[in-house]
C-alpha atoms as a PDB file:
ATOM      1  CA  UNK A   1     -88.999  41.968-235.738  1.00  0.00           C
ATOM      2  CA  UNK A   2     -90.311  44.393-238.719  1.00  0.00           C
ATOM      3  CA  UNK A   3     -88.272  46.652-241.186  1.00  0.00           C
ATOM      4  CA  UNK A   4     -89.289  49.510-238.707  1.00  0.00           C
ATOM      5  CA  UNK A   5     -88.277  48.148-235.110  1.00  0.00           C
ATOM      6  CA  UNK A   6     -84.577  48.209-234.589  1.00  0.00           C
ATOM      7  CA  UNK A   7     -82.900  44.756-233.215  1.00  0.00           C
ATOM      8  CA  UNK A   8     -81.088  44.808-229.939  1.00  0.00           C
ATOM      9  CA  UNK A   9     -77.690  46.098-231.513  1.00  0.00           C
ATOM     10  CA  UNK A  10     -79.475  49.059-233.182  1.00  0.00           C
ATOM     11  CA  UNK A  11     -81.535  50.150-230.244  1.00  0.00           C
ATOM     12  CA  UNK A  12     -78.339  50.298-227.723  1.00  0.00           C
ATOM     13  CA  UNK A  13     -76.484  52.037-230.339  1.00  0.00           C
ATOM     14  CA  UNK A  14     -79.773  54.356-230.481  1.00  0.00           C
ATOM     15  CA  UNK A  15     -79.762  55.110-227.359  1.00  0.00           C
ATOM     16  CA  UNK A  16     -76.069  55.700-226.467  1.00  0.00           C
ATOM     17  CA  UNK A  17     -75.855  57.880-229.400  1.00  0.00           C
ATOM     18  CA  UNK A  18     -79.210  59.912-227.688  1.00  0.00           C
ATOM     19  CA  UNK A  19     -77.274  59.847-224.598  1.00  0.00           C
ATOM     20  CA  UNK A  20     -74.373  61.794-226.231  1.00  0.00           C
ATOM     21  CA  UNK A  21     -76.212  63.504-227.832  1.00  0.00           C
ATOM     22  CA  UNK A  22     -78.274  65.290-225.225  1.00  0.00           C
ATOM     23  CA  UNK A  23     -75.128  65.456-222.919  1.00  0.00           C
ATOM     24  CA  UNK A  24     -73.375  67.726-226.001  1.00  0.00           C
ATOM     25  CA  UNK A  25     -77.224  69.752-226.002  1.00  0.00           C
ATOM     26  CA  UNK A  26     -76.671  70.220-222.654  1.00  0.00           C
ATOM     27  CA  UNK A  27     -73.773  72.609-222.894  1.00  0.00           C
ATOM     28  CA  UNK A  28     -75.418  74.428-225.957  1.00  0.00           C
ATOM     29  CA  UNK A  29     -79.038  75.620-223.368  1.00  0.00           C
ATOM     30  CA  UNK A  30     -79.324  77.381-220.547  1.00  0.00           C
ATOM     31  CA  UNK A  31     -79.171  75.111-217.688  1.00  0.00           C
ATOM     32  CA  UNK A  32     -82.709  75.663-216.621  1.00  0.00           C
ATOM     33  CA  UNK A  33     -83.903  74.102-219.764  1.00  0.00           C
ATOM     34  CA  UNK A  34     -81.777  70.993-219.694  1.00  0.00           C
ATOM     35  CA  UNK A  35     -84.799  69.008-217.963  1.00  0.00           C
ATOM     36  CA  UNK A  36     -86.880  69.451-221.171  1.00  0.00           C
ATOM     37  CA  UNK A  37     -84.109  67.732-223.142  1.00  0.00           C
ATOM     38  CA  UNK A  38     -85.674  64.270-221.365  1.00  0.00           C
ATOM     39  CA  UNK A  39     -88.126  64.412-223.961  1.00  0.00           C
ATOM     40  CA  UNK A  40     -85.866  63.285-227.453  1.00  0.00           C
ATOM     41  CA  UNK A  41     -89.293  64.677-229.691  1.00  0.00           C
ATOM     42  CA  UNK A  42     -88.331  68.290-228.303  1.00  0.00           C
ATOM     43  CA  UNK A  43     -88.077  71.195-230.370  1.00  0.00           C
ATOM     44  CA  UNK A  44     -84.896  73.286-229.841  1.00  0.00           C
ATOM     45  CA  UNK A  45     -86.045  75.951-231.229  1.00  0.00           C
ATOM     46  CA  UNK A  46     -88.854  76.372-228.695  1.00  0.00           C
ATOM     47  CA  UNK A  47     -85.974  77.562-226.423  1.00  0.00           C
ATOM     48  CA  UNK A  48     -85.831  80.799-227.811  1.00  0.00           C
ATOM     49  CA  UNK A  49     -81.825  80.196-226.456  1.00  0.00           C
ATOM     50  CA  UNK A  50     -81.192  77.756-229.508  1.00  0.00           C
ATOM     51  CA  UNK A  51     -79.903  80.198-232.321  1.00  0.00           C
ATOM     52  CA  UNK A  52     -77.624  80.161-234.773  1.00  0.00           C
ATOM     53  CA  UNK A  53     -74.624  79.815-232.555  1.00  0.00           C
ATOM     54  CA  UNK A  54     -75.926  76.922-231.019  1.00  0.00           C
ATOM     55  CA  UNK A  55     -76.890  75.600-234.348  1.00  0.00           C
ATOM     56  CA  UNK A  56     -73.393  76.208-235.739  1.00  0.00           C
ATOM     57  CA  UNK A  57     -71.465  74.423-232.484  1.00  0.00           C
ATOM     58  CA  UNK A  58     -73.651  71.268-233.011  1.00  0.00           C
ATOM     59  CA  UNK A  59     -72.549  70.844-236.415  1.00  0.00           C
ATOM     60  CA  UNK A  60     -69.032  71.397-235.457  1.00  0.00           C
ATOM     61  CA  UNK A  61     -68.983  68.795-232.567  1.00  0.00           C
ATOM     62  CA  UNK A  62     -70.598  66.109-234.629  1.00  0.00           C
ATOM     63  CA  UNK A  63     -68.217  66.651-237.456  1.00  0.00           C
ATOM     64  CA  UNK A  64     -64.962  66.622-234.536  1.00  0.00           C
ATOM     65  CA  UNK A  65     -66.637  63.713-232.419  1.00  0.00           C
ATOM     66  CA  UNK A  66     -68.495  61.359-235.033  1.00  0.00           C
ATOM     67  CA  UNK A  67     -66.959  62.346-237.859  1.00  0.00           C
ATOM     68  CA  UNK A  68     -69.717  63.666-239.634  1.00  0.00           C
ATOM     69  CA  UNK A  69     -69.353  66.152-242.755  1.00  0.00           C
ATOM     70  CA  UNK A  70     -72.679  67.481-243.606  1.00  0.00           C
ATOM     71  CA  UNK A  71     -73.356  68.598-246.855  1.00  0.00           C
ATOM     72  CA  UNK A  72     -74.627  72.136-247.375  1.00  0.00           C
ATOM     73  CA  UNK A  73     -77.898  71.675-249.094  1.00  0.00           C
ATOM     74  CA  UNK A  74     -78.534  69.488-245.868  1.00  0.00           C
ATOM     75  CA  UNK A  75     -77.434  72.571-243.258  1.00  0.00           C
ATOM     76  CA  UNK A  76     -81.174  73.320-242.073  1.00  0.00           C
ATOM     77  CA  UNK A  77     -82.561  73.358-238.564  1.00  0.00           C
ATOM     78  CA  UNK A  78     -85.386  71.450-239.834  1.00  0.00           C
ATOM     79  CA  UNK A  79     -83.108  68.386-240.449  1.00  0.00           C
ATOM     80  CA  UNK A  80     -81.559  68.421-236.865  1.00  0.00           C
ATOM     81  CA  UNK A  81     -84.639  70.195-234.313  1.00  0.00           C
ATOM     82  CA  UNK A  82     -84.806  67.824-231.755  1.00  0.00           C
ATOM     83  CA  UNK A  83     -82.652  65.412-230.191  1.00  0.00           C
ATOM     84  CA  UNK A  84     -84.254  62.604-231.981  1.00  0.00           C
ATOM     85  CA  UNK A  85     -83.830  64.203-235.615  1.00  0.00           C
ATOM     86  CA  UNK A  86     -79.958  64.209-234.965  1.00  0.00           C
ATOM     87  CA  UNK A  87     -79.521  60.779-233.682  1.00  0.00           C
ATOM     88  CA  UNK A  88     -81.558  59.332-236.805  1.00  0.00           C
ATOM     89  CA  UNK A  89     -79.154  61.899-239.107  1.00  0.00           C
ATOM     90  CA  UNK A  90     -75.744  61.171-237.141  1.00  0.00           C
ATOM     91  CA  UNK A  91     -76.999  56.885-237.483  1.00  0.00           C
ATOM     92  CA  UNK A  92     -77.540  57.675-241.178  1.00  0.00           C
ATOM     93  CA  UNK A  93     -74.729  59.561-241.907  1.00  0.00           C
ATOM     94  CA  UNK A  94     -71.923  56.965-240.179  1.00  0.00           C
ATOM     95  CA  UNK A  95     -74.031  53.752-241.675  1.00  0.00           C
ATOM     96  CA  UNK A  96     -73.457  55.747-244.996  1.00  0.00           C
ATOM     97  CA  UNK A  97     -69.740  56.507-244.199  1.00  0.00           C
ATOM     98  CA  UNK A  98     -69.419  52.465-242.935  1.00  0.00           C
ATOM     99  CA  UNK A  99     -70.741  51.253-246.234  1.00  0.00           C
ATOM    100  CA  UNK A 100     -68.232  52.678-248.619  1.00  0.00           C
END
């Protein structure tokens, strides 16, 4: 195992973090759109539907579910435009938080 492949612990928690995840995106897109949330490299803001709104209701639930505070000068889209960009920032951010 390298630096970049997560062990068995890391990858389940990966991956039922991506499952929660796109279940929370799921109520934030039109329902016709869900499907494309399969892919965890897709870009929200392809949707056209993903605005500010949207934007602002993710950052609320993963502060109220996980926990997670996220500092202003870290409030872009570009840190959090696909499913897989907010797993690796909600991991981050509670490994942070666990360390202290």
């Amino acid at each position: 195992m390298t630096a970049a492949e997560p062990g068995p612990d890391q990858g389940s928690q990966r991956a039922g973090q991506l499952a929660a995840v796109v279940t929370h995106l799921r109520t934030l897109i039109p329902a016709e759109s869900a499907d494309r949330l399969e892919d965890p490299d897709f870009d929200l803001r392809d949707l056209g539907t993903f605005d500010s709104l949207a934007f602002l209701e993710l950052l609320i639930w993963l502060e109220s579910a996980h926990g997670v505070v996220i500092p202003d000068e870290e409030l872009l889209i570009e840190n959090l435009y696909t499913p897989s960009l907010i797993v690796d920032y909600l991991l981050s951010a509670t490994a942070d938080r666990s360390s202290r």
